[in-house]
N, C-alpha and C. Protein backbone atom coordinates (compact mmCIF):
# COMPACT_ATOMS: atom_id res chain seq x y z
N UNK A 1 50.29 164.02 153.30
CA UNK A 1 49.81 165.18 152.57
C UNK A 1 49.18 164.73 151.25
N UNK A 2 48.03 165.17 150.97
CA UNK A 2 47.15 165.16 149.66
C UNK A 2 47.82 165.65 148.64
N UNK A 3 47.78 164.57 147.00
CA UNK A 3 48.57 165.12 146.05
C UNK A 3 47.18 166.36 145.59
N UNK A 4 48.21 167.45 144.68
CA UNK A 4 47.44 168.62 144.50
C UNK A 4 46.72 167.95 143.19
N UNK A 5 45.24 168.49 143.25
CA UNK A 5 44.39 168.05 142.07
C UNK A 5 44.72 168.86 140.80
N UNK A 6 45.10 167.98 139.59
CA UNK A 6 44.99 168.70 138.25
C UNK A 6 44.57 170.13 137.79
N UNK A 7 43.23 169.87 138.26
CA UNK A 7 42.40 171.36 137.96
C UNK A 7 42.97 172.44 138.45
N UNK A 8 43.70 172.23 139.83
CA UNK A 8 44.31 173.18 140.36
C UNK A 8 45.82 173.57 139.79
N UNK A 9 46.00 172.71 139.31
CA UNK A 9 47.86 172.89 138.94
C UNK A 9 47.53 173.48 137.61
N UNK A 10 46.54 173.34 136.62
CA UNK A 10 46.37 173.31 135.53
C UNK A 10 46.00 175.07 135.56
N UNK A 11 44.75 175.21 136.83
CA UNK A 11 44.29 176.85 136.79
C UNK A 11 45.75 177.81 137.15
N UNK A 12 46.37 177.07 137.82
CA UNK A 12 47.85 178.13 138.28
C UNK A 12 48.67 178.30 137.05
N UNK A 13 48.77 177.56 136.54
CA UNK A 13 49.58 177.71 135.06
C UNK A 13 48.64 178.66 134.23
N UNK A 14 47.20 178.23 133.72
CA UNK A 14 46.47 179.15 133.17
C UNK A 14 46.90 180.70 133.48
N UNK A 15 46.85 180.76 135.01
CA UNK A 15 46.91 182.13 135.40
C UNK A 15 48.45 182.75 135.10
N UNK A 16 48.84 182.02 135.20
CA UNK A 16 49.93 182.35 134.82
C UNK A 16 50.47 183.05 133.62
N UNK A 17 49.68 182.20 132.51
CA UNK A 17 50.15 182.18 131.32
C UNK A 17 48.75 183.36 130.61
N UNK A 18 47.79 183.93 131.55
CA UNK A 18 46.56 184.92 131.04
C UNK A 18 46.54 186.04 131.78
N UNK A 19 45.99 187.12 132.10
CA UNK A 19 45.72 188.01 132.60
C UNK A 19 44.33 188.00 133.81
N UNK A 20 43.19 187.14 133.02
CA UNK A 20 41.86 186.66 133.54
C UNK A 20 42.36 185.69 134.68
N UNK A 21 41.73 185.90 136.07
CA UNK A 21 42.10 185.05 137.45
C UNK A 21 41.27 183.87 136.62
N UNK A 22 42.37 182.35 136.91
CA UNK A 22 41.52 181.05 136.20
C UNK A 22 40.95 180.39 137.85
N UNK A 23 39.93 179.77 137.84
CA UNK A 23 39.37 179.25 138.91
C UNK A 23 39.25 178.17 138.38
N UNK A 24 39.06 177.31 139.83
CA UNK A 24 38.79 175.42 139.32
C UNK A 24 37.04 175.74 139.70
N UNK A 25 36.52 174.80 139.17
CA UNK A 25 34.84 174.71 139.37
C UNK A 25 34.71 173.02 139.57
N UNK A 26 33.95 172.79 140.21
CA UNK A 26 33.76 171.13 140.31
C UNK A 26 32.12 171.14 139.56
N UNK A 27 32.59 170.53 138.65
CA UNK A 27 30.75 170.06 138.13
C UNK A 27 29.62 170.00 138.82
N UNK A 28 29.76 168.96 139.39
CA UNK A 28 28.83 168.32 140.49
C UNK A 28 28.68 169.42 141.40
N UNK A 29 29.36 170.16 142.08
CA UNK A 29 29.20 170.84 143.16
C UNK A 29 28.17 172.08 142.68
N UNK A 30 28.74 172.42 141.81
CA UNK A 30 28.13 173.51 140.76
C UNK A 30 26.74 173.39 140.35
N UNK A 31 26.32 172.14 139.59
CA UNK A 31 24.93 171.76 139.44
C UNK A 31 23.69 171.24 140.25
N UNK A 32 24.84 170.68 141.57
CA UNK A 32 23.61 170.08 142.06
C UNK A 32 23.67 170.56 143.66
N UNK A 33 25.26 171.08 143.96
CA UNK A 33 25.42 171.02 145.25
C UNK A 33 25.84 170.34 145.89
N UNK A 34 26.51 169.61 145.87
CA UNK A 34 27.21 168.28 146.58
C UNK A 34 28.11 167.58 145.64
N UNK A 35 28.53 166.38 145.96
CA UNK A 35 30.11 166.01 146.14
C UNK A 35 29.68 165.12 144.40
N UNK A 36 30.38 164.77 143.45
CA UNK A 36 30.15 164.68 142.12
C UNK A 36 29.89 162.98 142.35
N UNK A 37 28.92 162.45 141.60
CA UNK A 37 28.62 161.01 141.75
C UNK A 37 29.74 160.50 140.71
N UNK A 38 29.88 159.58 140.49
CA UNK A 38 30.84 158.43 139.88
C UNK A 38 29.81 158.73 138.54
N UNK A 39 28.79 159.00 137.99
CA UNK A 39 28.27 159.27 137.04
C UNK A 39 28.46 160.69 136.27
N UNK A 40 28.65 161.81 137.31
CA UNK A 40 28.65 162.88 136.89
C UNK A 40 30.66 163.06 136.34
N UNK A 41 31.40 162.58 137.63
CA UNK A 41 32.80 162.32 136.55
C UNK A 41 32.55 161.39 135.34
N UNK A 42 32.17 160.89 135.44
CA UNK A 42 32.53 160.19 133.61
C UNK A 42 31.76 160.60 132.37
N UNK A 43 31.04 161.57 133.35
CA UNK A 43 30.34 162.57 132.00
C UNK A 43 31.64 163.66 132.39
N UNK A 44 31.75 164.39 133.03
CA UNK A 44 32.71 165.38 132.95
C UNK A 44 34.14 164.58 132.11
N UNK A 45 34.59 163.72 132.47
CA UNK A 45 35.68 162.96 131.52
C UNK A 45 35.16 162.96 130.41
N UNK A 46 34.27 162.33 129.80
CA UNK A 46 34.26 162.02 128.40
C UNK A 46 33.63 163.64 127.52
N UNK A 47 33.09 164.42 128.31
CA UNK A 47 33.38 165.95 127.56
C UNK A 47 34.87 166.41 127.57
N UNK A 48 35.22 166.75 128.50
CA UNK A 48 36.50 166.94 128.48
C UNK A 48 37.43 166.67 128.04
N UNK A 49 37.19 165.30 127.26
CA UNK A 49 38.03 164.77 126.48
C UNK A 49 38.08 165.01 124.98
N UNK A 50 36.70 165.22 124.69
CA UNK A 50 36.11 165.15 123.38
C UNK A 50 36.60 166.96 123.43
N UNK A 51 36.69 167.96 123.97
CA UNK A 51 36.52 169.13 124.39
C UNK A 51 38.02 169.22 123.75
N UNK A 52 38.90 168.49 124.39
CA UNK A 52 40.31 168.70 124.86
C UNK A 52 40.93 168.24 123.06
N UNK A 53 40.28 167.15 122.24
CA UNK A 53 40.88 166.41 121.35
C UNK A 53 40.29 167.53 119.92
N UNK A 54 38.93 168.61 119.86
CA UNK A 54 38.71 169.39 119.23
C UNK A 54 39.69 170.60 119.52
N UNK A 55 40.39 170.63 120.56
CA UNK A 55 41.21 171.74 120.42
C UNK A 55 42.46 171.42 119.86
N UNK A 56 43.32 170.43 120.33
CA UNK A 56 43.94 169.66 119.58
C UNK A 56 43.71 169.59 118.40
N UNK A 57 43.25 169.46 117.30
CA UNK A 57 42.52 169.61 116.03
C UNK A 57 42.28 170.57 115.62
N UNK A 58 42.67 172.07 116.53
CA UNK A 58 42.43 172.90 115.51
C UNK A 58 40.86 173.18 115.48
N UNK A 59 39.52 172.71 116.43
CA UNK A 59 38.32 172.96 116.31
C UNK A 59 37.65 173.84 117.22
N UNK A 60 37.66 174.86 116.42
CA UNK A 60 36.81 176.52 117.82
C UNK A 60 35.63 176.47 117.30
N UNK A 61 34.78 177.42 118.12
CA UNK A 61 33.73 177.62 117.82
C UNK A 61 32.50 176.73 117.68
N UNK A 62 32.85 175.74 118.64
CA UNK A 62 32.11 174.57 119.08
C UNK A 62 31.61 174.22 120.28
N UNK A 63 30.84 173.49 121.24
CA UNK A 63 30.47 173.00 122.22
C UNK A 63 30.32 171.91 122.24
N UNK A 64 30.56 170.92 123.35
CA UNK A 64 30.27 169.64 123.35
C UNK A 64 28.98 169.14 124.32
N UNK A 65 28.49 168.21 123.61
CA UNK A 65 27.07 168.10 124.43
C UNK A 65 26.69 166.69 124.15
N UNK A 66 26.02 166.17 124.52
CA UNK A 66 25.36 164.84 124.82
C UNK A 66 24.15 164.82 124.26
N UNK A 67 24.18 163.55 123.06
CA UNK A 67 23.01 163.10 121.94
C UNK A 67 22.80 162.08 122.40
N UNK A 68 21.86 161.82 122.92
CA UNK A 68 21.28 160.23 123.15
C UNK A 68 22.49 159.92 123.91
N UNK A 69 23.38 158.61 123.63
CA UNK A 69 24.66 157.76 124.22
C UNK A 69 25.82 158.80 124.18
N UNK A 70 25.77 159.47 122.98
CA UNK A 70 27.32 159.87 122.84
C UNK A 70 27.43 161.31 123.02
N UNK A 71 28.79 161.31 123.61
CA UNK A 71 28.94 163.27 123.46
C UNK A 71 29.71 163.20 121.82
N UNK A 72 28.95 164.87 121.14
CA UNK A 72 29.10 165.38 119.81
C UNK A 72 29.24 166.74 120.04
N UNK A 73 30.47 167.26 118.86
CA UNK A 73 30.79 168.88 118.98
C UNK A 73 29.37 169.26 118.12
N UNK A 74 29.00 170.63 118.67
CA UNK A 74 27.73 171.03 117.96
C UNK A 74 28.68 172.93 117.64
N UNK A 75 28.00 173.35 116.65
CA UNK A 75 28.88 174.64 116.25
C UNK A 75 27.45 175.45 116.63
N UNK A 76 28.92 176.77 117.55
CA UNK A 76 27.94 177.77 118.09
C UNK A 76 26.99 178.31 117.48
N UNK A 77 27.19 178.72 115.97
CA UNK A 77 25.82 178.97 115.96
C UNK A 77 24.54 178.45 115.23
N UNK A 78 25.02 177.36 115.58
CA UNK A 78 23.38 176.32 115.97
C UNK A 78 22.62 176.31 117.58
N UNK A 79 23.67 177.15 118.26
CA UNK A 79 23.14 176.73 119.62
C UNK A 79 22.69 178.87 120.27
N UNK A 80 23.66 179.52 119.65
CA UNK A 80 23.93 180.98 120.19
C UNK A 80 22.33 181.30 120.08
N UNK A 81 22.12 182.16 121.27
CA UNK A 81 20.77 182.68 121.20
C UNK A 81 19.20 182.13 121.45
N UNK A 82 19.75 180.78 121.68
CA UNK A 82 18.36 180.25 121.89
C UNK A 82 18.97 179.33 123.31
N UNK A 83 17.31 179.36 123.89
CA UNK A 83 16.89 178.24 124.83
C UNK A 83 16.11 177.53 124.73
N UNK A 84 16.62 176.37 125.48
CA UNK A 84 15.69 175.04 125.84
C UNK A 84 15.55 174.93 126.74
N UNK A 85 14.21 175.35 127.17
CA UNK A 85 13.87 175.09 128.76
C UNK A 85 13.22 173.72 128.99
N UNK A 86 13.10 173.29 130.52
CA UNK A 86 12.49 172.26 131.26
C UNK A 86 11.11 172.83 131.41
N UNK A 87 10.30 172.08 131.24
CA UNK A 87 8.71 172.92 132.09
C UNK A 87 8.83 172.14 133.57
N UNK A 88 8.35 172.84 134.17
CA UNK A 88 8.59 172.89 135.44
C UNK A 88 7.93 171.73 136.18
N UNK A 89 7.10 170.91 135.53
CA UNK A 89 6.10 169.82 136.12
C UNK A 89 6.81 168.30 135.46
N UNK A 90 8.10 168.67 134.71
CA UNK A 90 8.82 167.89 133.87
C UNK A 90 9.07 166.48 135.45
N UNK A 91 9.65 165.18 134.54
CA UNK A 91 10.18 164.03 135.82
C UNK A 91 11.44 164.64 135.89
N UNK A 92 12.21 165.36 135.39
CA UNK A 92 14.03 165.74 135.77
C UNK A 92 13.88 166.77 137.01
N UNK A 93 12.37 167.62 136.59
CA UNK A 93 12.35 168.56 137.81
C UNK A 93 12.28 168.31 138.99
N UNK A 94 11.15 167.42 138.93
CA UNK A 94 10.12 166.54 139.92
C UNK A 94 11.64 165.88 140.89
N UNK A 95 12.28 164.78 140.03
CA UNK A 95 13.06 164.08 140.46
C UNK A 95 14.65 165.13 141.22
N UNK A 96 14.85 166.38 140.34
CA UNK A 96 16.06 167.14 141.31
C UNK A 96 14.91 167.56 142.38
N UNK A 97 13.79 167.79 142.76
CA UNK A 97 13.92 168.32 143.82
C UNK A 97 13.57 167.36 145.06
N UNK A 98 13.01 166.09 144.48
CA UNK A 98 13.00 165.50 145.61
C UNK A 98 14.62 165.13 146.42
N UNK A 99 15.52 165.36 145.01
CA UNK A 99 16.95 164.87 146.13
C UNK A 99 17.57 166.66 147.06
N UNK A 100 16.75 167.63 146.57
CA UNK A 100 17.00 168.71 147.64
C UNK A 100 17.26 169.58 146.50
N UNK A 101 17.51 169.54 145.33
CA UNK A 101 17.81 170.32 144.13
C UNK A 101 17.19 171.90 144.51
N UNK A 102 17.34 173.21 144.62
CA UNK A 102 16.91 174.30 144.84
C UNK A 102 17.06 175.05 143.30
N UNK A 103 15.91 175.45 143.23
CA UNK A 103 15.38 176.39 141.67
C UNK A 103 15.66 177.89 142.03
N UNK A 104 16.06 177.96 143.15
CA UNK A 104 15.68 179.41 143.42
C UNK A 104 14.29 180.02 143.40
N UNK A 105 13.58 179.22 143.46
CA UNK A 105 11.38 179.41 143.61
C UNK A 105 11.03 179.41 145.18
């Protein structure tokens, strides 16, 4: 028998301890559709960590995001209300859809 994954033991306690049903989400599955590369966990680790050590600290009202090399807390409202879009002829576009990436277009 498979040990139970974190996310899951972690959302049952959540629920437990909130009113709001907590769900697990897998990154990878979420963004791209498929199973998370060995790249996409160690970006999900090293937010999550940085995520996990601002709460610890006492730090709300923040997001963590990726500058160049490093993930940095950025405060919401430097970020609330605005977008940054991709143009659509961009190489990130080009490149998700040749691996099957769907835009909904």
């Amino acid at each position: 028998m498979e040990a139970e994954p974190t996310s899951v033991r972690l959302a049952r306690q959540l629920q437990g301890l909130t009113r709001p049903e907590a769900r697990v989400t897998a990154l990878g599955h979420l963004q791209r559709g498929g199973v998370p590369s060995p790249t996409d966990r160690l970006l999900a680790t090293r937010l999550g960590t940085l995520c996990a050590e601002a709460i610890d600290k006492g730090k709300y009202g923040v997001m963590v995001a990726v500058r160049g090399q490093k993930c940095t807390l950025v405060p919401l409202e430097k970020v609330a209300g605005r977008r940054k879009t991709v143009p659509l002829d961009h190489a990130w576009i080009r490149s998700a859809r040749l691996v099957g990436t769907c835009f909904g277009d």
